[in-house]
N, C-alpha and C. Protein backbone atom coordinates (compact mmCIF):
# COMPACT_ATOMS: atom_id res chain seq x y z
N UNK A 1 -1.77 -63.37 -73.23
CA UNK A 1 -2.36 -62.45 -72.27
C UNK A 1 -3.60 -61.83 -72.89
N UNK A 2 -4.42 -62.09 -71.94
CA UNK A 2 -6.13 -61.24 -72.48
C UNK A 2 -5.68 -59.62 -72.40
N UNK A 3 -6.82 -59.41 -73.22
CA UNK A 3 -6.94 -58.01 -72.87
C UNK A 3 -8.01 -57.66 -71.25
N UNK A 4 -7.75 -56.59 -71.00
CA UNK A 4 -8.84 -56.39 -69.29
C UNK A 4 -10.17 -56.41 -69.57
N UNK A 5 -10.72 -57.00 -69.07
CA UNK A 5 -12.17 -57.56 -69.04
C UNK A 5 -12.81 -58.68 -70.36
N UNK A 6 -11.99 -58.97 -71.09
CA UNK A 6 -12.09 -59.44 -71.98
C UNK A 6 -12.83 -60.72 -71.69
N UNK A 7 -12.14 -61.73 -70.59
CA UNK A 7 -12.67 -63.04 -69.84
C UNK A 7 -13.67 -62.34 -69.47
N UNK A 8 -14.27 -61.33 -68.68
CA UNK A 8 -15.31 -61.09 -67.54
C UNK A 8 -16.30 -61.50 -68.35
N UNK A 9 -17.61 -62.52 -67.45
CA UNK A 9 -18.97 -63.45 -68.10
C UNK A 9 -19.56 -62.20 -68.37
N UNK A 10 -20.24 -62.19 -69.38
CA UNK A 10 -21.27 -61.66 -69.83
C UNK A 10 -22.16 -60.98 -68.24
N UNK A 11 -22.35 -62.51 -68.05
CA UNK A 11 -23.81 -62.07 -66.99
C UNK A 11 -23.20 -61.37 -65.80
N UNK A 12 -22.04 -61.04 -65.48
CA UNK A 12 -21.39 -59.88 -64.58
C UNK A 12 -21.67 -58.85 -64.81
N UNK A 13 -21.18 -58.14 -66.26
CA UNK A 13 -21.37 -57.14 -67.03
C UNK A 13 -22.94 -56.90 -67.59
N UNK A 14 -23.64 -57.91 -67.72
CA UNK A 14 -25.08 -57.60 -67.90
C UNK A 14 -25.10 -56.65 -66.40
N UNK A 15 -25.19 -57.71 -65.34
CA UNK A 15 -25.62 -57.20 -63.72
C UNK A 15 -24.94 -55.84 -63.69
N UNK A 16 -23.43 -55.45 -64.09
CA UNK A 16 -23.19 -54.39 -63.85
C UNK A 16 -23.49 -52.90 -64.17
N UNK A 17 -24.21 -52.90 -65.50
CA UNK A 17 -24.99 -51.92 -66.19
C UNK A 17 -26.59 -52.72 -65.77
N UNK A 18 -26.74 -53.27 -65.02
CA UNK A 18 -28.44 -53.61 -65.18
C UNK A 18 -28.92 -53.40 -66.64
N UNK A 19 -28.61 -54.16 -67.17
CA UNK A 19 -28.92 -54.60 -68.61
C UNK A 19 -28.66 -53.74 -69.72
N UNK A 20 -28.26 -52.43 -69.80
CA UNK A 20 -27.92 -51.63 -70.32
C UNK A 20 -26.23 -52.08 -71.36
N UNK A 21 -26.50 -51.46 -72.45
CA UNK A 21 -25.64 -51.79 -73.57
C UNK A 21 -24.53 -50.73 -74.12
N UNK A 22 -25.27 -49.71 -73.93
CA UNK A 22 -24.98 -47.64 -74.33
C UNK A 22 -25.47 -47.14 -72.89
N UNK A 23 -24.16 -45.86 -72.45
CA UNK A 23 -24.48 -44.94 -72.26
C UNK A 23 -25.63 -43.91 -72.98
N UNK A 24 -26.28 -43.27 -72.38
CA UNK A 24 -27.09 -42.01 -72.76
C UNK A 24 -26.50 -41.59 -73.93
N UNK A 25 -27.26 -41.00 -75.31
CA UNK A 25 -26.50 -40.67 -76.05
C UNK A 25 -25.78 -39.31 -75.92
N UNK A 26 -26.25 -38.63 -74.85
CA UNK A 26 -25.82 -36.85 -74.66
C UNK A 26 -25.03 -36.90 -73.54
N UNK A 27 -24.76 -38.50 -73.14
CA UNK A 27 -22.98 -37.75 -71.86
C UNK A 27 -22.17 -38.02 -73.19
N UNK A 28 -20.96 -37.43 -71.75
CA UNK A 28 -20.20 -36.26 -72.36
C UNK A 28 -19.10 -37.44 -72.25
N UNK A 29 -18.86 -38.92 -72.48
CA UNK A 29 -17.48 -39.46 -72.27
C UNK A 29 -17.15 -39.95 -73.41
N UNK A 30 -15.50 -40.00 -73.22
CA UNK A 30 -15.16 -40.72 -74.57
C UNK A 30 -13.39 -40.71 -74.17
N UNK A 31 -12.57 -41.44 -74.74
CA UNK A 31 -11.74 -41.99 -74.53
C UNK A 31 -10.95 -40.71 -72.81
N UNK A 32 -10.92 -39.84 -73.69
CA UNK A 32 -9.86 -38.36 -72.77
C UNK A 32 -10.39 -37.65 -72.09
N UNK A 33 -11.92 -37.64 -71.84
CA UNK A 33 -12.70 -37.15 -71.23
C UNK A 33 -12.23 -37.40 -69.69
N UNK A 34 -12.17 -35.85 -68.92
CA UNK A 34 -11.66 -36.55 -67.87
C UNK A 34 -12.66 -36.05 -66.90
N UNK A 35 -12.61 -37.06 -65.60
CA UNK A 35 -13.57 -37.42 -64.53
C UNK A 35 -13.04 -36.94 -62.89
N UNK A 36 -13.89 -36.38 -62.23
CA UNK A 36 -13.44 -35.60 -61.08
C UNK A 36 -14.75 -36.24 -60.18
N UNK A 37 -14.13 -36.80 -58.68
CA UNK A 37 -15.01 -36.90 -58.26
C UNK A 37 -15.96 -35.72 -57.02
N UNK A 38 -16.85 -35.65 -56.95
CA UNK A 38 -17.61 -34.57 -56.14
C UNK A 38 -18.48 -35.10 -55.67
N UNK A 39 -18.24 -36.08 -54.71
CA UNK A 39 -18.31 -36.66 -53.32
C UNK A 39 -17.53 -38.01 -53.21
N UNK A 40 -17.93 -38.62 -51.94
CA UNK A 40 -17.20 -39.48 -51.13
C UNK A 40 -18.23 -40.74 -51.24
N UNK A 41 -17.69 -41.81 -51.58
CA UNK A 41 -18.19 -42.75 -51.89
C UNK A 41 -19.46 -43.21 -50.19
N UNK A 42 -20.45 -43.41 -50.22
CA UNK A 42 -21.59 -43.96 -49.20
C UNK A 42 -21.83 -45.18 -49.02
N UNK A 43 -22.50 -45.62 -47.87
CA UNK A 43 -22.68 -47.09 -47.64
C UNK A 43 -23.53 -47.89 -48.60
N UNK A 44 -24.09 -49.07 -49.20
CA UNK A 44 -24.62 -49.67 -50.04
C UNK A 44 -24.09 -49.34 -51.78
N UNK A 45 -23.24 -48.55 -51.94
CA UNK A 45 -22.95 -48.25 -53.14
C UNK A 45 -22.58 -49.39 -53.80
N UNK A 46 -23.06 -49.51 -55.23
CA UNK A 46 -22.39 -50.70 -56.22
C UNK A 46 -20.47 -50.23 -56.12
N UNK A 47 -20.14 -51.42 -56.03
CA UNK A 47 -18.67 -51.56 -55.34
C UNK A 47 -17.80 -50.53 -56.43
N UNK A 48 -17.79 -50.74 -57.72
CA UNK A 48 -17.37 -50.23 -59.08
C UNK A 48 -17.92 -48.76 -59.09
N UNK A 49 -18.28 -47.91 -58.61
CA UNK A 49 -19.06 -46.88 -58.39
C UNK A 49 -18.24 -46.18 -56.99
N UNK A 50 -17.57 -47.03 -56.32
CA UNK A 50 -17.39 -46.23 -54.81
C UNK A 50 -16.06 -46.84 -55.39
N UNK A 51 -14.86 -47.62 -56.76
CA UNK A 51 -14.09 -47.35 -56.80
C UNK A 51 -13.71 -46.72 -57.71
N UNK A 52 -14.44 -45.78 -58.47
CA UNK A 52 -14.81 -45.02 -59.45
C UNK A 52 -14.36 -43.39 -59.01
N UNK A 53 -15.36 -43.01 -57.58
CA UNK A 53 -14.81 -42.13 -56.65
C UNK A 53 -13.65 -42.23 -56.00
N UNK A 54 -13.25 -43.30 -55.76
CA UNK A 54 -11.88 -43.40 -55.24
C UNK A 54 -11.07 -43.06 -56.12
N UNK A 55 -10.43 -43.60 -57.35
CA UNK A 55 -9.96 -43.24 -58.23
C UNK A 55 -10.02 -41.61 -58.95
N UNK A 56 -10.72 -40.65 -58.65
CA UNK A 56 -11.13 -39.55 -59.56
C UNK A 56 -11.40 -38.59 -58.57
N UNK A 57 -10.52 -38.78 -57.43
CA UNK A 57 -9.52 -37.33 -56.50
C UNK A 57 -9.20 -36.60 -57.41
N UNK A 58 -8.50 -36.98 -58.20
CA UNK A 58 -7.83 -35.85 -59.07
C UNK A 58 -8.05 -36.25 -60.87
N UNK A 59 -8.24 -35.37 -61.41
CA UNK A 59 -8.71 -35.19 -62.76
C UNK A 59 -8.25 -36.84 -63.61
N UNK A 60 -9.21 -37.50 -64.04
CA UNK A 60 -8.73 -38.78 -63.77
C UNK A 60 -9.30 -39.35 -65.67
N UNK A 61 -8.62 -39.64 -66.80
CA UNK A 61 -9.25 -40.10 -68.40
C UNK A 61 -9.97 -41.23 -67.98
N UNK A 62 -10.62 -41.29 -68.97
CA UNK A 62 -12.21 -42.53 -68.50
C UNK A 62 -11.36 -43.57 -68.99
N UNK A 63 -10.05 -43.59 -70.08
CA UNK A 63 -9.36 -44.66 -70.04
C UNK A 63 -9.00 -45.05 -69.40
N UNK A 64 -7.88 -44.41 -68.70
CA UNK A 64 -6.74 -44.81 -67.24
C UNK A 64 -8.28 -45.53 -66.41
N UNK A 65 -9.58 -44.80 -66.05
CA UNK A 65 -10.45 -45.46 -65.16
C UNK A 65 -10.90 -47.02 -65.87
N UNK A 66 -11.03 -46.83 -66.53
CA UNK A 66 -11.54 -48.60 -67.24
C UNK A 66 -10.16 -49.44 -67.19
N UNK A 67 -9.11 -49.25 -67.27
CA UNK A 67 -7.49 -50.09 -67.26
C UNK A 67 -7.97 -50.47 -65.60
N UNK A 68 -7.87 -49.26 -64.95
CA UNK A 68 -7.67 -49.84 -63.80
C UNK A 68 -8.58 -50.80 -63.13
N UNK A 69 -10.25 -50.48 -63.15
CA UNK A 69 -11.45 -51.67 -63.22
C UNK A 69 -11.35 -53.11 -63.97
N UNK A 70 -10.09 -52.87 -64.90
CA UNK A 70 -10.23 -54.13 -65.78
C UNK A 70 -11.72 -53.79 -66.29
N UNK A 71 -12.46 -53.46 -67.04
CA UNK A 71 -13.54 -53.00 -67.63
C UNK A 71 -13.09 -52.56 -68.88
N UNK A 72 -14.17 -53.36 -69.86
CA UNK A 72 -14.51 -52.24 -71.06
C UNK A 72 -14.79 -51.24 -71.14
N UNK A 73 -13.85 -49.96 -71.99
CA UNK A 73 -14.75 -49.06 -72.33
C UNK A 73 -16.14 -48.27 -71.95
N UNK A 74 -17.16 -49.17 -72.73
CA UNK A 74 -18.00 -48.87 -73.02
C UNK A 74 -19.15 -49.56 -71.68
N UNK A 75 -18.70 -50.19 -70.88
CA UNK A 75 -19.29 -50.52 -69.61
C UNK A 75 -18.58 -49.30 -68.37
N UNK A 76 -17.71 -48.82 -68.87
CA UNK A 76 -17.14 -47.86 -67.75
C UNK A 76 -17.65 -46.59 -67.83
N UNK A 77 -18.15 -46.27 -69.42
CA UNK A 77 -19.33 -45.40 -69.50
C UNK A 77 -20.67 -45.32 -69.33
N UNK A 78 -20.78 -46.72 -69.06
CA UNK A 78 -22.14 -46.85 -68.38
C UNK A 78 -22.09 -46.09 -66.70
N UNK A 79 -21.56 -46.60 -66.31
CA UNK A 79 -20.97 -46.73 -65.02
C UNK A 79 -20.97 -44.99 -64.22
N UNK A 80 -20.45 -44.67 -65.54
CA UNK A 80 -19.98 -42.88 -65.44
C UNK A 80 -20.97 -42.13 -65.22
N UNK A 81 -21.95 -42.68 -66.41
CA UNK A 81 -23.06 -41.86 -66.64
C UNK A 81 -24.04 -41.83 -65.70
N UNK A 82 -23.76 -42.93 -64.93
CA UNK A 82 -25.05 -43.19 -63.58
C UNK A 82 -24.53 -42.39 -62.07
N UNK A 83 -22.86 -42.19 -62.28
CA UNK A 83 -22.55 -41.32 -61.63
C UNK A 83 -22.76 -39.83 -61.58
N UNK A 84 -22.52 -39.77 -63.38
CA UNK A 84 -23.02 -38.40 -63.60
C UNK A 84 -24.68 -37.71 -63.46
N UNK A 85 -24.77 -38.37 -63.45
CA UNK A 85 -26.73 -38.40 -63.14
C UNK A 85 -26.93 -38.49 -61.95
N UNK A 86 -25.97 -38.74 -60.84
CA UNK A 86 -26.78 -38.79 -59.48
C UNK A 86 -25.53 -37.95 -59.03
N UNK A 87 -24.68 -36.88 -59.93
CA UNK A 87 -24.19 -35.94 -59.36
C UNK A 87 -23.12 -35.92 -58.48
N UNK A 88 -22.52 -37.10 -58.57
CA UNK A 88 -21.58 -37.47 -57.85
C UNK A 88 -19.93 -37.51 -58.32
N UNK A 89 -20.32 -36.97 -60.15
CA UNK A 89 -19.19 -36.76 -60.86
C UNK A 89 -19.11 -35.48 -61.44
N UNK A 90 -17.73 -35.09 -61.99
CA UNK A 90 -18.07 -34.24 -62.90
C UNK A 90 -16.78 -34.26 -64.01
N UNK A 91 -17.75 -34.08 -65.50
CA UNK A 91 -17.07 -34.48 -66.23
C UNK A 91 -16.55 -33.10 -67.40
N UNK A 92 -15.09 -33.06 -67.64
CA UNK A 92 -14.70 -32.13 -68.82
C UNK A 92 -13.24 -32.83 -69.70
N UNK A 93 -13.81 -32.30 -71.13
CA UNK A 93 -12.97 -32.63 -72.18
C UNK A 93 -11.59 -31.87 -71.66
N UNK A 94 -10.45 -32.52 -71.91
CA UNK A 94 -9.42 -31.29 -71.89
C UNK A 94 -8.96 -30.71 -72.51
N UNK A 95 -8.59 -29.75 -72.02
CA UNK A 95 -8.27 -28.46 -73.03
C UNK A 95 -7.01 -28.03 -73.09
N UNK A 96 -6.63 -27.37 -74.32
CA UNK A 96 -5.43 -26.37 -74.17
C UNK A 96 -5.37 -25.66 -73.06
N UNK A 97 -3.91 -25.33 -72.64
CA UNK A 97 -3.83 -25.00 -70.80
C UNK A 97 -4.27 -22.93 -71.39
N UNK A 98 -4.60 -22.53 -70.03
CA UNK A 98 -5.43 -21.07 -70.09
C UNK A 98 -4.14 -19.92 -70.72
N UNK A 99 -4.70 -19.53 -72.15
CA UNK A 99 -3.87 -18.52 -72.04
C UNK A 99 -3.08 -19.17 -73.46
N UNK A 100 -2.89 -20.28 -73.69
CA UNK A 100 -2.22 -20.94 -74.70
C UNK A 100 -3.07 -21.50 -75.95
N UNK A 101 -3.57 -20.78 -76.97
CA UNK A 101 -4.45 -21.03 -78.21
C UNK A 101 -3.29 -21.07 -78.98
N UNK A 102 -4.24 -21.36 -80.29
CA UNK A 102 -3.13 -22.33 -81.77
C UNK A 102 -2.72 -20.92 -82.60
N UNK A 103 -1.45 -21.24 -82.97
CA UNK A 103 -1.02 -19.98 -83.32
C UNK A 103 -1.73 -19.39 -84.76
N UNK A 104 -1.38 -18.25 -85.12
CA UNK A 104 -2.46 -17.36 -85.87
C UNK A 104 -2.15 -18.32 -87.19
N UNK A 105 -3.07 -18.36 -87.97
CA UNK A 105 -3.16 -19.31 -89.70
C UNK A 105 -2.31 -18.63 -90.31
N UNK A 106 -1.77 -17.38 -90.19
CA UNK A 106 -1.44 -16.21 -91.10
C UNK A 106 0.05 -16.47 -91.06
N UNK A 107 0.73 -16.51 -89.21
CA UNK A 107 1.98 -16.50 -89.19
C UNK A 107 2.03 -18.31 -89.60
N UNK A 108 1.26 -19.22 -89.60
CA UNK A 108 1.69 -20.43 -90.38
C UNK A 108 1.75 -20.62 -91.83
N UNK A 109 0.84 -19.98 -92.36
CA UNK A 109 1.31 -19.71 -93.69
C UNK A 109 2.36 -19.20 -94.40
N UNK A 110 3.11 -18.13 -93.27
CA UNK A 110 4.08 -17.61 -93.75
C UNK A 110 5.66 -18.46 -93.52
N UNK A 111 5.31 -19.27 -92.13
CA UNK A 111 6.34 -20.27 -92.30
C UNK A 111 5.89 -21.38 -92.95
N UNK A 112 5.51 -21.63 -93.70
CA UNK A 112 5.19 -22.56 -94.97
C UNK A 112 5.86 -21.66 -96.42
N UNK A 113 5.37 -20.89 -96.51
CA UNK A 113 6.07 -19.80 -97.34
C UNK A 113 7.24 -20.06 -97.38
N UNK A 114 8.21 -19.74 -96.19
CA UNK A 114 9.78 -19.40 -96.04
C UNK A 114 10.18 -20.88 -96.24
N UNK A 115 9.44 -22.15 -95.88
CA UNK A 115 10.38 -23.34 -95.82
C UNK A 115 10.29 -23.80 -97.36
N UNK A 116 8.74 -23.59 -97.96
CA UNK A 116 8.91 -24.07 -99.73
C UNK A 116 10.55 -23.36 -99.73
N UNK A 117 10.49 -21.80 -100.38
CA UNK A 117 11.51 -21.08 -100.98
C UNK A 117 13.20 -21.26 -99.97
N UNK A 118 13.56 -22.48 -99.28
CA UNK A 118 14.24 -22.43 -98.73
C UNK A 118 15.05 -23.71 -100.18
């Protein structure tokens, strides 16, 4: 069994980034980065682009989006970034949920403390 997109010709994936190799170096994607869409896919859209929006109703990892395209990676960030540029996405790292930060260094030190002398 291939991996997803692995078979796909070259010259698909050329056509699908229009020759492009890298995303922009200043978007914001990378494996967990997750993708929301903010609008509704329009008529003439590149097909991968209007199922891009379909997919990213709801807070959606740029991984889970490339598994499901059968796409590389690094072509699904192409992909992103042309969304994100014509504003049709929006993209955030995720975070610790609101209200829940890493506990204080001080009280971890001290249970490091208690487990040595145990």
């Amino acid at each position: 069994m291939s991996r997803p997109g692995r078979d796909d010709s070259p010259d698909r994936l050329y056509t699908l980034t229009g020759g492009r190799s890298r995303s922009a170096p200043d978007t914001p994607f990378d494996l967990v980065t997750l993708v929301v869409a903010e609008s509704d896919p329009v008529p003439g859209m590149q097909s991968e682009h209007t199922a891009i929006l379909r997919l990213c109703h709801l807070p959606t990892a740029v991984v889970e989006i490339a598994a499901e395209l059968g796409l590389p990676v690094g072509i699904t960030r192409i992909l992103l970034s042309d969304l994100l540029d014509a504003g049709r996405i929006s993209a955030r790292h995720p975070r610790a949920a609101a209200g829940h930060s890493l506990p204080d260094p001080d009280i971890l030190e001290q249970v490091l403390v208690g487990l040595r002398n145990l």
